[in-house]
N, C-alpha and C. Protein backbone atom coordinates (compact mmCIF):
# COMPACT_ATOMS: atom_id res chain seq x y z
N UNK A 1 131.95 152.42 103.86
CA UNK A 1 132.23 152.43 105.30
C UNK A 1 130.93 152.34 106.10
N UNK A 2 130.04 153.15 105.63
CA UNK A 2 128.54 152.69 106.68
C UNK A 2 128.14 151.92 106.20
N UNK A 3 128.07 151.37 105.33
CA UNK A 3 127.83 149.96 105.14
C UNK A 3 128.46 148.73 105.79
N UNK A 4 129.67 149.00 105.60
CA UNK A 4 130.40 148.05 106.85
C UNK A 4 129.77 148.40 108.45
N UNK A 5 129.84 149.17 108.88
CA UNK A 5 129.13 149.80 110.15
C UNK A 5 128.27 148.93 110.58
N UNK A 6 126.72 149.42 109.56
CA UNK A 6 125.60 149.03 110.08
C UNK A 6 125.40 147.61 109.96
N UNK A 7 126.09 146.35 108.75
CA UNK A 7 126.95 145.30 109.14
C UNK A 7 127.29 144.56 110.52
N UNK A 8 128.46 145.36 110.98
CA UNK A 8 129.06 145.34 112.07
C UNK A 8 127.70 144.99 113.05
N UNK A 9 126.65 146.15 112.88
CA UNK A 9 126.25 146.60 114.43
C UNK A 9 125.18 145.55 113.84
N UNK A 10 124.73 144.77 113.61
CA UNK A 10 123.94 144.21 112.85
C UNK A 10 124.48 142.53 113.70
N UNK A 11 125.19 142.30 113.03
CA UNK A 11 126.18 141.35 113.62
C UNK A 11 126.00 141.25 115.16
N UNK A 12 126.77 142.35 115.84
CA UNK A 12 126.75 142.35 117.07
C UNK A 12 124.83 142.37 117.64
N UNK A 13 123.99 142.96 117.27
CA UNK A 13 123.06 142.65 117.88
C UNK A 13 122.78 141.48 118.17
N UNK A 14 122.90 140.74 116.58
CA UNK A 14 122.22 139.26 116.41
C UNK A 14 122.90 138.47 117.50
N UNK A 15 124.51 138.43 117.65
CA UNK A 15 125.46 138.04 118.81
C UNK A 15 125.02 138.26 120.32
N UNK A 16 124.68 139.34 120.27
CA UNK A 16 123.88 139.72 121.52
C UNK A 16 122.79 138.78 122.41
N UNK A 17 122.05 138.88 120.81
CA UNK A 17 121.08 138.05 121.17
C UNK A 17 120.79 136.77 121.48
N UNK A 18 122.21 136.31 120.56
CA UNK A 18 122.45 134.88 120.48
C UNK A 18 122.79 134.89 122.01
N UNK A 19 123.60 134.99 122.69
CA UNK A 19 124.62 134.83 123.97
C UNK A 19 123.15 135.30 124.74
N UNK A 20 122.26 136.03 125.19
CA UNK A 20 121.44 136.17 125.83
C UNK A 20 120.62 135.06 125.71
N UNK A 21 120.36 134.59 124.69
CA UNK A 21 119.59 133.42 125.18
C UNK A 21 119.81 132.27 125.57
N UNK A 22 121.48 131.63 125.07
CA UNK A 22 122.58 131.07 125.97
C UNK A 22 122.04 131.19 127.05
N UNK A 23 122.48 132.26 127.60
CA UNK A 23 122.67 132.26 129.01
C UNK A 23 121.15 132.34 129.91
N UNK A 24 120.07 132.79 129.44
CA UNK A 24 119.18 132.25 129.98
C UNK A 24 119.17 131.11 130.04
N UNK A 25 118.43 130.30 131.72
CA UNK A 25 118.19 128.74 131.86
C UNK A 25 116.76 128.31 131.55
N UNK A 26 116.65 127.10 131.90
CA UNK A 26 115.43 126.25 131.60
C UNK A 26 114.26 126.95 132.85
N UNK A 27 114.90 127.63 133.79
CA UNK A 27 113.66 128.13 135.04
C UNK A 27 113.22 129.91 134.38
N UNK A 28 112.03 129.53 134.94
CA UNK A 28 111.17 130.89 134.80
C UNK A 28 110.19 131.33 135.74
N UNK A 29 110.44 132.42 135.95
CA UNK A 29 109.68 133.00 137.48
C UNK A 29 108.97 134.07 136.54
N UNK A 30 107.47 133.79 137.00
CA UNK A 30 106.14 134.62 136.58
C UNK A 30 106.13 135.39 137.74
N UNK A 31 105.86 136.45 137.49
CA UNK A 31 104.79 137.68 138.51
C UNK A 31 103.60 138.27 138.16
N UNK A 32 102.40 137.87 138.18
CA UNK A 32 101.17 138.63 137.94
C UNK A 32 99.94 138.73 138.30
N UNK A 33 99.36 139.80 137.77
CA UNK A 33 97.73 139.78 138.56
C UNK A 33 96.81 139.27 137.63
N UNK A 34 96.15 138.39 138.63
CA UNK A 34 95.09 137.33 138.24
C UNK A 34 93.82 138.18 138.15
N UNK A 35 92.59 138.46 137.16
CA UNK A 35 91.20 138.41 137.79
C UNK A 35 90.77 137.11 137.35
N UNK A 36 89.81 136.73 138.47
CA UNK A 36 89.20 135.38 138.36
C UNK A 36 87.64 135.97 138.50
N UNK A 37 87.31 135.27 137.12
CA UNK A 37 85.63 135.62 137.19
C UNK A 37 84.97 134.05 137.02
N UNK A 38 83.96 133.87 138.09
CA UNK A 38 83.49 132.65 138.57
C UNK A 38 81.84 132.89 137.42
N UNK A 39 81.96 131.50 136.85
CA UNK A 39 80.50 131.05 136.58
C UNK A 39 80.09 129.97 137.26
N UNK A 40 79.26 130.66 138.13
CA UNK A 40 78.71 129.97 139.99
C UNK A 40 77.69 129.53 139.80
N UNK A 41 76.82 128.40 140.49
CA UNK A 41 75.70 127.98 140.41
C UNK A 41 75.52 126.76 141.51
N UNK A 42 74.63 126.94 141.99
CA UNK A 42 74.45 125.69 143.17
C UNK A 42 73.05 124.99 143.33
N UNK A 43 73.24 123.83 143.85
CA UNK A 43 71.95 123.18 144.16
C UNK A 43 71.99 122.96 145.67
N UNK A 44 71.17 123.70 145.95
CA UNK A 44 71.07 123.80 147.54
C UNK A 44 69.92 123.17 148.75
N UNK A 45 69.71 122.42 149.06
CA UNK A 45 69.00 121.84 150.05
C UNK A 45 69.00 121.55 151.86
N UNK A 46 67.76 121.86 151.92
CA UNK A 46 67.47 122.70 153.57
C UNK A 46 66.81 121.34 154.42
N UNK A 47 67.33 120.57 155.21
CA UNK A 47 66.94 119.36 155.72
C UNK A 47 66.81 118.23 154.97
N UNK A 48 67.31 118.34 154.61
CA UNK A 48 67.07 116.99 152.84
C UNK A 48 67.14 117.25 151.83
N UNK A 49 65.76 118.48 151.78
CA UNK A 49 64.63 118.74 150.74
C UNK A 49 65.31 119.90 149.71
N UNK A 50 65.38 119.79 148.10
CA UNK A 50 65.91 120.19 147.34
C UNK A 50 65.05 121.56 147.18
N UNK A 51 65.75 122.94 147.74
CA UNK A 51 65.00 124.49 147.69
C UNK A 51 64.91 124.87 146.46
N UNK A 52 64.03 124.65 145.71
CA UNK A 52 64.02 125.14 144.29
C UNK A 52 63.93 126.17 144.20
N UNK A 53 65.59 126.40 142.83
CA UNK A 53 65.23 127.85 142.35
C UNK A 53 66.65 128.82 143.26
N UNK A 54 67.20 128.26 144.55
CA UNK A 54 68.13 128.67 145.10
C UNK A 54 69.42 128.11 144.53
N UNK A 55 70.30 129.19 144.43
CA UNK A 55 71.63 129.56 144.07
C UNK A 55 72.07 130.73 144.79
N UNK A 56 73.69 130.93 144.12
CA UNK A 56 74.21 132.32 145.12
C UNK A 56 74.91 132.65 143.97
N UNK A 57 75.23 133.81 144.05
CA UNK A 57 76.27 134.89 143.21
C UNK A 57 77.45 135.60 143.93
N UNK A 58 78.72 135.51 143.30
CA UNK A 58 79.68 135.86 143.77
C UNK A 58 80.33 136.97 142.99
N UNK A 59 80.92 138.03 143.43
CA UNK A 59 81.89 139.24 143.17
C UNK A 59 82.97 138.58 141.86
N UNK A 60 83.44 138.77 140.89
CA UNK A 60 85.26 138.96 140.32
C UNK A 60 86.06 139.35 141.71
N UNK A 61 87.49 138.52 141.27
CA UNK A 61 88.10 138.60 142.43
C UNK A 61 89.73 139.09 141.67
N UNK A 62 90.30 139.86 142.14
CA UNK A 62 91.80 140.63 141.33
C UNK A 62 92.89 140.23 142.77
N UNK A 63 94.01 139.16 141.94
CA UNK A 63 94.86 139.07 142.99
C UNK A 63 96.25 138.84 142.57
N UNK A 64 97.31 139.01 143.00
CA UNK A 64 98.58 138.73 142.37
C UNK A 64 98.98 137.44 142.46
N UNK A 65 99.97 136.81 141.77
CA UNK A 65 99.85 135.15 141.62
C UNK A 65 101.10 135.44 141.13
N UNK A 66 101.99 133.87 141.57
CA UNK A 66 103.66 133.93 140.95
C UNK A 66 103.55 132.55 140.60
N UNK A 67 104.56 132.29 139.58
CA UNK A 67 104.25 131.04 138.59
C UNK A 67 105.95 130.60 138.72
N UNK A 68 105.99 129.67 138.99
CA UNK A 68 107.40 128.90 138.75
C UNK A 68 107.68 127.97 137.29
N UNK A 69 108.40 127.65 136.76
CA UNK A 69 108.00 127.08 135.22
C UNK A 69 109.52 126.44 135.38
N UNK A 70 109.26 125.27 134.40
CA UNK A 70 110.98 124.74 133.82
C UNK A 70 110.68 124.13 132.24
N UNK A 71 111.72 124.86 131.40
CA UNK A 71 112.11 124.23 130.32
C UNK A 71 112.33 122.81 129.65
N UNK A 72 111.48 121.87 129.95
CA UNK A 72 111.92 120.50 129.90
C UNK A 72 113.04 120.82 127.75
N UNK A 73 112.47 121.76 127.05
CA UNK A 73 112.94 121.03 125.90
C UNK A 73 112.81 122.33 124.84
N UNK A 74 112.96 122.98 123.52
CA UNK A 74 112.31 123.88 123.30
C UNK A 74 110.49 123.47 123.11
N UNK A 75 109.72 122.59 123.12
CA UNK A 75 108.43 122.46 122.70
C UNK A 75 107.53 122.39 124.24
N UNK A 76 108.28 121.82 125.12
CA UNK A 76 108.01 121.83 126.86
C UNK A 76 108.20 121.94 127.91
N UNK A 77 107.49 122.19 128.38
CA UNK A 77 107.49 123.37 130.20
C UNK A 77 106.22 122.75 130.65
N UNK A 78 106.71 123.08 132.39
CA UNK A 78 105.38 122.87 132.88
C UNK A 78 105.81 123.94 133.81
N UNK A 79 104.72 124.02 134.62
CA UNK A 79 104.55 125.06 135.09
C UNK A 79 103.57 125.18 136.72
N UNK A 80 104.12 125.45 137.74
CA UNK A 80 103.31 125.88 138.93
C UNK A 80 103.22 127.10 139.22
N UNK A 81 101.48 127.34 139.67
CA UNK A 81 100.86 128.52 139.95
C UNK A 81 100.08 128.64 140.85
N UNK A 82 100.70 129.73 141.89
CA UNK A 82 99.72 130.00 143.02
C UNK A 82 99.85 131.40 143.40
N UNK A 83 99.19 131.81 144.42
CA UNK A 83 98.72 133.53 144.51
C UNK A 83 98.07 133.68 145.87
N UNK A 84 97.85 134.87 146.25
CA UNK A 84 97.59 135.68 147.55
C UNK A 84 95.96 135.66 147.52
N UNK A 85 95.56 134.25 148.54
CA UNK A 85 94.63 133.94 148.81
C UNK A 85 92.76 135.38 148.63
N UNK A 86 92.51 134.84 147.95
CA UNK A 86 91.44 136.33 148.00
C UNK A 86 90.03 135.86 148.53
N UNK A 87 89.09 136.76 149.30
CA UNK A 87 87.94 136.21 149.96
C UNK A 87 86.72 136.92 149.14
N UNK A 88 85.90 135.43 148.89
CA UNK A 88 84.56 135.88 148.22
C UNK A 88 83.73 135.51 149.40
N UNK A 89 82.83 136.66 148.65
CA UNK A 89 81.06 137.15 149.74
C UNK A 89 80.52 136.33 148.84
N UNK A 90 79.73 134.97 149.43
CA UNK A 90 78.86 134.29 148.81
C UNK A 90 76.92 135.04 149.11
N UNK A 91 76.36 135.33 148.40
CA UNK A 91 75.11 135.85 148.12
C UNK A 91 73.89 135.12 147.61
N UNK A 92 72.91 135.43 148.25
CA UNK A 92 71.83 134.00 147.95
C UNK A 92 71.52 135.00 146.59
N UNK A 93 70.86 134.03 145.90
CA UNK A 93 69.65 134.28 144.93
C UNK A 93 68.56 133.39 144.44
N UNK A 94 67.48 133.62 143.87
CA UNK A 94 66.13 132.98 143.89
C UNK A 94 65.59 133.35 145.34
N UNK A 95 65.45 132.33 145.99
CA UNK A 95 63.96 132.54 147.32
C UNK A 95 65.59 132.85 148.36
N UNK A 96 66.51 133.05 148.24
CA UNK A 96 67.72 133.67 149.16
C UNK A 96 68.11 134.60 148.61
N UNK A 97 67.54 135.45 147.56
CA UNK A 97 68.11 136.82 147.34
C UNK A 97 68.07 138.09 148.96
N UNK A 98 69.28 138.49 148.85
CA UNK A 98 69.10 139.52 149.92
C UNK A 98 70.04 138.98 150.92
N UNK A 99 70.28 138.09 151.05
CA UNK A 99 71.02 137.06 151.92
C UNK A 99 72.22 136.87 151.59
N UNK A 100 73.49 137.08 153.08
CA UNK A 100 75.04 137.01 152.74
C UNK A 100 75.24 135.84 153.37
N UNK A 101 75.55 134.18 152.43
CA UNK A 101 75.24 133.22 153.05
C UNK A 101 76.82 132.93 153.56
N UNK A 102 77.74 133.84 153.77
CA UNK A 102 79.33 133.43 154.07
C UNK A 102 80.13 133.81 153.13
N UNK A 103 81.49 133.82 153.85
CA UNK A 103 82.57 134.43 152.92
C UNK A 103 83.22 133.10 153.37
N UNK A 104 84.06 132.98 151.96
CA UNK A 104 85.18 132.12 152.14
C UNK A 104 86.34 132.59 151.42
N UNK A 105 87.84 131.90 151.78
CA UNK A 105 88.39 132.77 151.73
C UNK A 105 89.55 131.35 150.73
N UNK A 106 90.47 131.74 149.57
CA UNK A 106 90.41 130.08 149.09
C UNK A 106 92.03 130.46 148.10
N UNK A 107 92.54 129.82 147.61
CA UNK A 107 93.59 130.01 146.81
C UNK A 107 93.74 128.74 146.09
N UNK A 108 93.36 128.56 144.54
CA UNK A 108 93.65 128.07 143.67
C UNK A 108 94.98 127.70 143.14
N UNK A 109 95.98 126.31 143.75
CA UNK A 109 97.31 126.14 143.15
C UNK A 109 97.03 125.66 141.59
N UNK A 110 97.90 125.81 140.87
CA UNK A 110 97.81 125.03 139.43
C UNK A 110 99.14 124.44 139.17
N UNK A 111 99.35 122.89 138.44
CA UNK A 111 100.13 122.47 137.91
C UNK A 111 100.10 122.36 136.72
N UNK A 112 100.65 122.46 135.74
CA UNK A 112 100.27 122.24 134.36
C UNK A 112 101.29 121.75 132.99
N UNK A 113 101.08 120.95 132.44
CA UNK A 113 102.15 120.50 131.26
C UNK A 113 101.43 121.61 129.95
N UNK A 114 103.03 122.44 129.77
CA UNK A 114 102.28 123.30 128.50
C UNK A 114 103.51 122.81 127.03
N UNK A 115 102.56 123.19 126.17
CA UNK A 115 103.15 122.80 124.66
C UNK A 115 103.59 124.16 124.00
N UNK A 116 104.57 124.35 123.69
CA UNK A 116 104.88 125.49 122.94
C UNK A 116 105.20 125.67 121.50
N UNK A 117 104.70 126.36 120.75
CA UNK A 117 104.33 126.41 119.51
C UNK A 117 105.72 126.94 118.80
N UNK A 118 106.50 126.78 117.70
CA UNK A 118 107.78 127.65 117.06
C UNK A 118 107.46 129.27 117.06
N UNK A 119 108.22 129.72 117.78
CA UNK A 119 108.35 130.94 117.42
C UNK A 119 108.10 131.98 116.59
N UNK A 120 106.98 133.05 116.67
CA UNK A 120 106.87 133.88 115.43
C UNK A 120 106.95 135.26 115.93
N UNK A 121 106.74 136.24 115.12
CA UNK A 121 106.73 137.54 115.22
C UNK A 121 108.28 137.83 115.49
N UNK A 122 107.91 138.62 116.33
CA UNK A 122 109.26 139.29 117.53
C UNK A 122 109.77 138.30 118.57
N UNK A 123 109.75 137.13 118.49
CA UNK A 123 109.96 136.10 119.65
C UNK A 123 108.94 136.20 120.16
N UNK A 124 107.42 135.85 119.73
CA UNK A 124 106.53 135.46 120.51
C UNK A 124 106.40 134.42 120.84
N UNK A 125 105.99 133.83 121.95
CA UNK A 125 106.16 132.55 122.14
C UNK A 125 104.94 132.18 122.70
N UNK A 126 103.81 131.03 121.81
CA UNK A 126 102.02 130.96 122.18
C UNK A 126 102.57 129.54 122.52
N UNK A 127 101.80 129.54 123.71
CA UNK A 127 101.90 127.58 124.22
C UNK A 127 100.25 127.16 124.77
N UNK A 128 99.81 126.21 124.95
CA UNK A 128 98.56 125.58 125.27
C UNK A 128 98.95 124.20 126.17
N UNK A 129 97.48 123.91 126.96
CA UNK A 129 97.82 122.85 127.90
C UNK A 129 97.23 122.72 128.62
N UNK A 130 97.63 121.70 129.71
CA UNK A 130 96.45 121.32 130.62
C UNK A 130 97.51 120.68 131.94
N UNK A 131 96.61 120.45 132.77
CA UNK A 131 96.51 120.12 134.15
C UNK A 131 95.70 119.38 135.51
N UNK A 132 96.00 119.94 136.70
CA UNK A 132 95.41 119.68 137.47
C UNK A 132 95.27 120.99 138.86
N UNK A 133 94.00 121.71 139.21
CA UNK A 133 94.16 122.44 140.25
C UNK A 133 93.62 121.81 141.39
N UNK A 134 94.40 122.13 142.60
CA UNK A 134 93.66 122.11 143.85
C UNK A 134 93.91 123.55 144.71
N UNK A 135 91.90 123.55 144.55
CA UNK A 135 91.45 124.38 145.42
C UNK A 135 91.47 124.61 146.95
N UNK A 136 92.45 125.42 147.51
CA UNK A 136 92.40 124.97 149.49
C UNK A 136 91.71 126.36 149.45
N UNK A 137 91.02 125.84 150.51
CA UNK A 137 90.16 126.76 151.52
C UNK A 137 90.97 126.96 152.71
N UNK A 138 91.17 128.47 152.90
CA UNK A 138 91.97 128.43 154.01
C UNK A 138 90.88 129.18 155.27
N UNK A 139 89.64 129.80 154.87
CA UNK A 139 89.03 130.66 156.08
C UNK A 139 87.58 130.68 155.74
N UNK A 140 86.29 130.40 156.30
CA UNK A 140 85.10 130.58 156.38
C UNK A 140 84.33 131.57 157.38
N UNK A 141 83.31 132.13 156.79
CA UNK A 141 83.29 133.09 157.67
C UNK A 141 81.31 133.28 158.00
N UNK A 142 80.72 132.81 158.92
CA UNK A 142 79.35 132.94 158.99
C UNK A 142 78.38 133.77 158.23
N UNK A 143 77.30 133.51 157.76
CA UNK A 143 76.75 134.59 157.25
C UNK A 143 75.29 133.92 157.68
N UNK A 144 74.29 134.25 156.78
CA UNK A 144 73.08 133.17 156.68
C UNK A 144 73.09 131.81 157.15
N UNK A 145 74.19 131.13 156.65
CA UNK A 145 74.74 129.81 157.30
C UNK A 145 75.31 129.94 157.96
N UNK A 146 74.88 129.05 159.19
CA UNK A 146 76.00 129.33 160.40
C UNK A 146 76.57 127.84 160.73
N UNK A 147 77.85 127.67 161.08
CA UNK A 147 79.23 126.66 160.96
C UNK A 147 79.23 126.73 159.23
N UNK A 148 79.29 127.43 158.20
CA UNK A 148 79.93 127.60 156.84
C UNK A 148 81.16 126.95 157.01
N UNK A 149 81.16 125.70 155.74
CA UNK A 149 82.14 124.90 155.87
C UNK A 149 82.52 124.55 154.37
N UNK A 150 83.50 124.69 153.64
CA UNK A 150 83.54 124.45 152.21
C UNK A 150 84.81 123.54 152.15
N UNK A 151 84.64 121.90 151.60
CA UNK A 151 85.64 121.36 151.16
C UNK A 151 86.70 122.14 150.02
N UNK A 152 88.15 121.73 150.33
CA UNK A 152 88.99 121.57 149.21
C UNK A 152 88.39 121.01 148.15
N UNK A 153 89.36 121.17 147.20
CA UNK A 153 88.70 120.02 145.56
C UNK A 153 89.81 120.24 144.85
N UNK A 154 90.30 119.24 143.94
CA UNK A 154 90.22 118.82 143.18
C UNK A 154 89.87 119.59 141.49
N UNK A 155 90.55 119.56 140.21
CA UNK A 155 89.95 120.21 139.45
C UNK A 155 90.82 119.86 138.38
N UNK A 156 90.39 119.62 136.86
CA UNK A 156 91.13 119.69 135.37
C UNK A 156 91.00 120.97 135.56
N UNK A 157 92.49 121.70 134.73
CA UNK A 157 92.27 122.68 134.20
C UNK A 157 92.95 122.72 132.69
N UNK A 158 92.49 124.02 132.01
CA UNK A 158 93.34 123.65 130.59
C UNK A 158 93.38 125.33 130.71
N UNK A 159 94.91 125.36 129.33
CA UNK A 159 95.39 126.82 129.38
C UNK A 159 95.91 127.00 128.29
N UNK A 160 96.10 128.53 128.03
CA UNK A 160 96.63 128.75 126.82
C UNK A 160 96.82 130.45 126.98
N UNK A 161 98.16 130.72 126.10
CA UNK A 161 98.80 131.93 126.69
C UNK A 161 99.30 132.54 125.49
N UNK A 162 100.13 133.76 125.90
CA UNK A 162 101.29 134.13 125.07
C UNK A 162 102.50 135.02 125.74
N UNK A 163 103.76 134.86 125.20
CA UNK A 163 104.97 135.47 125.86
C UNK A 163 105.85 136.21 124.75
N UNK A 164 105.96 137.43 125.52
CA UNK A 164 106.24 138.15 124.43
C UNK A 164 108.35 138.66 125.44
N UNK A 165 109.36 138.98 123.98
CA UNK A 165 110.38 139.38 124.83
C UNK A 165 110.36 141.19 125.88
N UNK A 166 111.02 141.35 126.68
CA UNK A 166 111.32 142.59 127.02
C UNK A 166 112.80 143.66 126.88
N UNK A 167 113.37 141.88 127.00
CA UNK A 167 115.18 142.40 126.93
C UNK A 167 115.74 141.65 128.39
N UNK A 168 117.21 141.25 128.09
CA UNK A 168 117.94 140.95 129.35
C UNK A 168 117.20 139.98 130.18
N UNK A 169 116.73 138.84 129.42
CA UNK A 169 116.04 137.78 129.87
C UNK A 169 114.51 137.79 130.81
N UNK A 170 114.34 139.24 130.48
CA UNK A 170 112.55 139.22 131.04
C UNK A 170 111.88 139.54 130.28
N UNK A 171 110.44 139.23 130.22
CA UNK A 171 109.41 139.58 128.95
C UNK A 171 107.87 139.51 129.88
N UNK A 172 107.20 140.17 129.16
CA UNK A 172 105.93 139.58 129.54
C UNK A 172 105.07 138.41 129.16
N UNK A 173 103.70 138.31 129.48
CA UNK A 173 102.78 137.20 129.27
C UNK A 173 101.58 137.63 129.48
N UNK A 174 100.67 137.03 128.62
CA UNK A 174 99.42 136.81 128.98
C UNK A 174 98.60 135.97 129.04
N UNK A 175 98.09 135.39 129.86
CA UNK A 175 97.79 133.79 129.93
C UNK A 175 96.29 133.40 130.45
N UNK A 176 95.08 132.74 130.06
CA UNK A 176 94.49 132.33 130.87
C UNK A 176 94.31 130.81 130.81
N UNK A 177 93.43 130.55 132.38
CA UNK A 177 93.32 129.20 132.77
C UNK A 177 92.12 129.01 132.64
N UNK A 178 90.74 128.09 132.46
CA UNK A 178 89.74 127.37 132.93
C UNK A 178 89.83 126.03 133.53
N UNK A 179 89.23 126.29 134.93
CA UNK A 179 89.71 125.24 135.80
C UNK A 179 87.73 125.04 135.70
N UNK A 180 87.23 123.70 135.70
CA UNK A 180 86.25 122.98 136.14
C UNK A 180 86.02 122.82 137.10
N UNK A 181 85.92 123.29 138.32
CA UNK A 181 85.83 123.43 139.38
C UNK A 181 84.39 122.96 140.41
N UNK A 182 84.34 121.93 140.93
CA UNK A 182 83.05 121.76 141.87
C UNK A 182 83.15 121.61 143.25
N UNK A 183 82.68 121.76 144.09
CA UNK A 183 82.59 121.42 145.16
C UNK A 183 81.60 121.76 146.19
N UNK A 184 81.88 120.98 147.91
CA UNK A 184 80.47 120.87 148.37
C UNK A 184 80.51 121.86 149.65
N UNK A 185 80.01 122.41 150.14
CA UNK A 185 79.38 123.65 151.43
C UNK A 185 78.20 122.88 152.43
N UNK A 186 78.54 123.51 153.36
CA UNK A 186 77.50 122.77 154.57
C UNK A 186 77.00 123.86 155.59
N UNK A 187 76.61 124.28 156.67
CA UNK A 187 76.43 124.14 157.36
C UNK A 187 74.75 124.31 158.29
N UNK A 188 74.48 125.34 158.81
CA UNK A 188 72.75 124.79 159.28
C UNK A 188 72.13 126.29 159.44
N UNK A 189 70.78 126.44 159.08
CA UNK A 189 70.32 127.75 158.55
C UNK A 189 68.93 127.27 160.13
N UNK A 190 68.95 128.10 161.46
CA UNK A 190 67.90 127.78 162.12
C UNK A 190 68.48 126.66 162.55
N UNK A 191 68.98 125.92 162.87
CA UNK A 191 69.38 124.34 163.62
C UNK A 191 68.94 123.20 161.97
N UNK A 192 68.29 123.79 161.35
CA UNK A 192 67.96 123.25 160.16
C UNK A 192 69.60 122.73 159.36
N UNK A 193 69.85 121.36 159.00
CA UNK A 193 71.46 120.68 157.90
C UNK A 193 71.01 121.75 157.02
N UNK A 194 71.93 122.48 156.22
CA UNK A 194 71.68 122.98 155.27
C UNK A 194 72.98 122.40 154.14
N UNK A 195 72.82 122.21 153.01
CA UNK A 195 73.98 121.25 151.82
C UNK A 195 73.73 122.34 151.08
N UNK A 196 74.92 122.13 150.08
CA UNK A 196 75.21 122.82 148.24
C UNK A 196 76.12 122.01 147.83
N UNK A 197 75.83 121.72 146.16
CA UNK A 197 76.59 121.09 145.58
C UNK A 197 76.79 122.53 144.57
N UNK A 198 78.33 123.06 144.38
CA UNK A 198 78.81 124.23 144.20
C UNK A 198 79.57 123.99 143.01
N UNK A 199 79.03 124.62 142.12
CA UNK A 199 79.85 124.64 140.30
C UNK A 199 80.50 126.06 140.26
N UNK A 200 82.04 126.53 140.60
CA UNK A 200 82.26 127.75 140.28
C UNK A 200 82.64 128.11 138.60
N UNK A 201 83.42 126.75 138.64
CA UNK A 201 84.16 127.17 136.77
C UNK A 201 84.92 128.48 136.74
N UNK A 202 85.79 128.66 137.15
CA UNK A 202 86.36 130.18 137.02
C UNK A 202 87.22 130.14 135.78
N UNK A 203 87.34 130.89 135.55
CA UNK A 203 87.96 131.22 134.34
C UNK A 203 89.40 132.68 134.95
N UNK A 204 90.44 132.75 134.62
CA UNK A 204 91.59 133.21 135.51
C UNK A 204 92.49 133.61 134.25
N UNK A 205 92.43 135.08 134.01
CA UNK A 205 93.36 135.54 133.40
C UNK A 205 94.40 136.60 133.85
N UNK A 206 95.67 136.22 133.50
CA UNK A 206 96.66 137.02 134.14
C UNK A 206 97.58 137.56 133.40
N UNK A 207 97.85 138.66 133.78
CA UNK A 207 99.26 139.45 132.64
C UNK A 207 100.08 139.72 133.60
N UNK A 208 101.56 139.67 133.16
CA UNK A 208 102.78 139.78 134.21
C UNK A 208 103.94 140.06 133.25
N UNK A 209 105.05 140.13 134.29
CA UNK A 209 106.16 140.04 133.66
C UNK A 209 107.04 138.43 134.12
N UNK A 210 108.07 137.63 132.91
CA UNK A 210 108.53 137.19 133.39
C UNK A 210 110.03 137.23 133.30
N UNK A 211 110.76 136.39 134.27
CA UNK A 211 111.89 136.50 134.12
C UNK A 211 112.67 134.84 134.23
N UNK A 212 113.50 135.06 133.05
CA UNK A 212 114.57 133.55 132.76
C UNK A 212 115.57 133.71 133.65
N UNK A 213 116.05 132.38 133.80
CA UNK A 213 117.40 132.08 135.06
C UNK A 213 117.61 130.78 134.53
């Protein structure tokens, strides 16, 4: 008789499980917090003339980000990602150490085609991939440079994650992105043009929960 039982309940889990994943759809809604840690570096020039030795350094930035996703197949998904704009203090260094050359204020969207690997463990589910981000600048803010002006851009990114179950069609994730990221800053130090050609490279890892529909 407990043998039949644990059988039974055995059965019914697997059933359970089966019909739960039925009924989950091909859409998936991410919720999570991003830190984005920037490897920054600039070439900066003051009336023309290339200031050797000047660059700036920027803070880690922690922000929440929601991800929309669809099931094209079991092996593919793609996936959009964006989040609650966060503002970095740009900081001279070399012959501008000491110096707060502007804050800007910016939100990284991401699109991305991801590949998903067969299933192991506990329903883990590891996928990899790539894309395209664009960087908007939504706010500049004076510092050292005054009219601070930073184009949008443009950016490859590539990614690679993992998703683990929770129950009742939500689970978590952990995922990061490297986006290649460049772009250009302007404005005039003294009535003096002041330029940067701006390499952030951030690198963006996020853990969340998600949920199937």
């Amino acid at each position: 008789m407990k043998t039949k039982l644990i059988c039974a309940a055995a059965l019914l889990a697997a059933t359970a499980t089966h019909v739960q994943a039925q009924d989950a759809g091909p859409w998936s809604l991410r919720l999570g917090l991003s830190h984005i840690g920037m490897n920054e570096s600039a070439d900066i020039s003051l009336g023309g003339a290339t200031v050797p030795g000047a660059s700036f350094t920027t803070d880690d930035d922690l922000t929440p980000t929601i991800g929309i996703g669809y099931r094209f197949s079991e092996r593919f998904s793609a996936e959009l990602t964006v989040g609650i704009p966060p503002t970095a203090t740009l900081n001279g260094s070399g012959p501008l150490s000491g110096l707060e050359l502007g804050k800007v204020t910016y939100g990284p969207a991401t699109l991305t085609g991801l590949y998903h690997f067969p299933e192991f463990g506990n329903g883990l589910d590891a996928y990899v991939g790539g894309g395209v981000n664009y960087t908007i600048i939504f706010d500049t803010s004076d510092g050292a440079i005054d009219g601070f002006d930073v184009d949008n851009a443009f950016a490859p990114i590539i990614q690679a994650g993992i998703e683990g179950p929770l129950g009742n069609k939500t689970g978590w994730f952990l995922d990061a992105k490297y986006i290649a990221l460049e772009t250009k800053a302007r404005g005039t130090v003294g009535g003096v043009p002041a330029e940067a050609d701006i390499t952030l490279d951030p690198l963006i890892v996020t853990a969340g929960v998600v949920v199937h529909f």
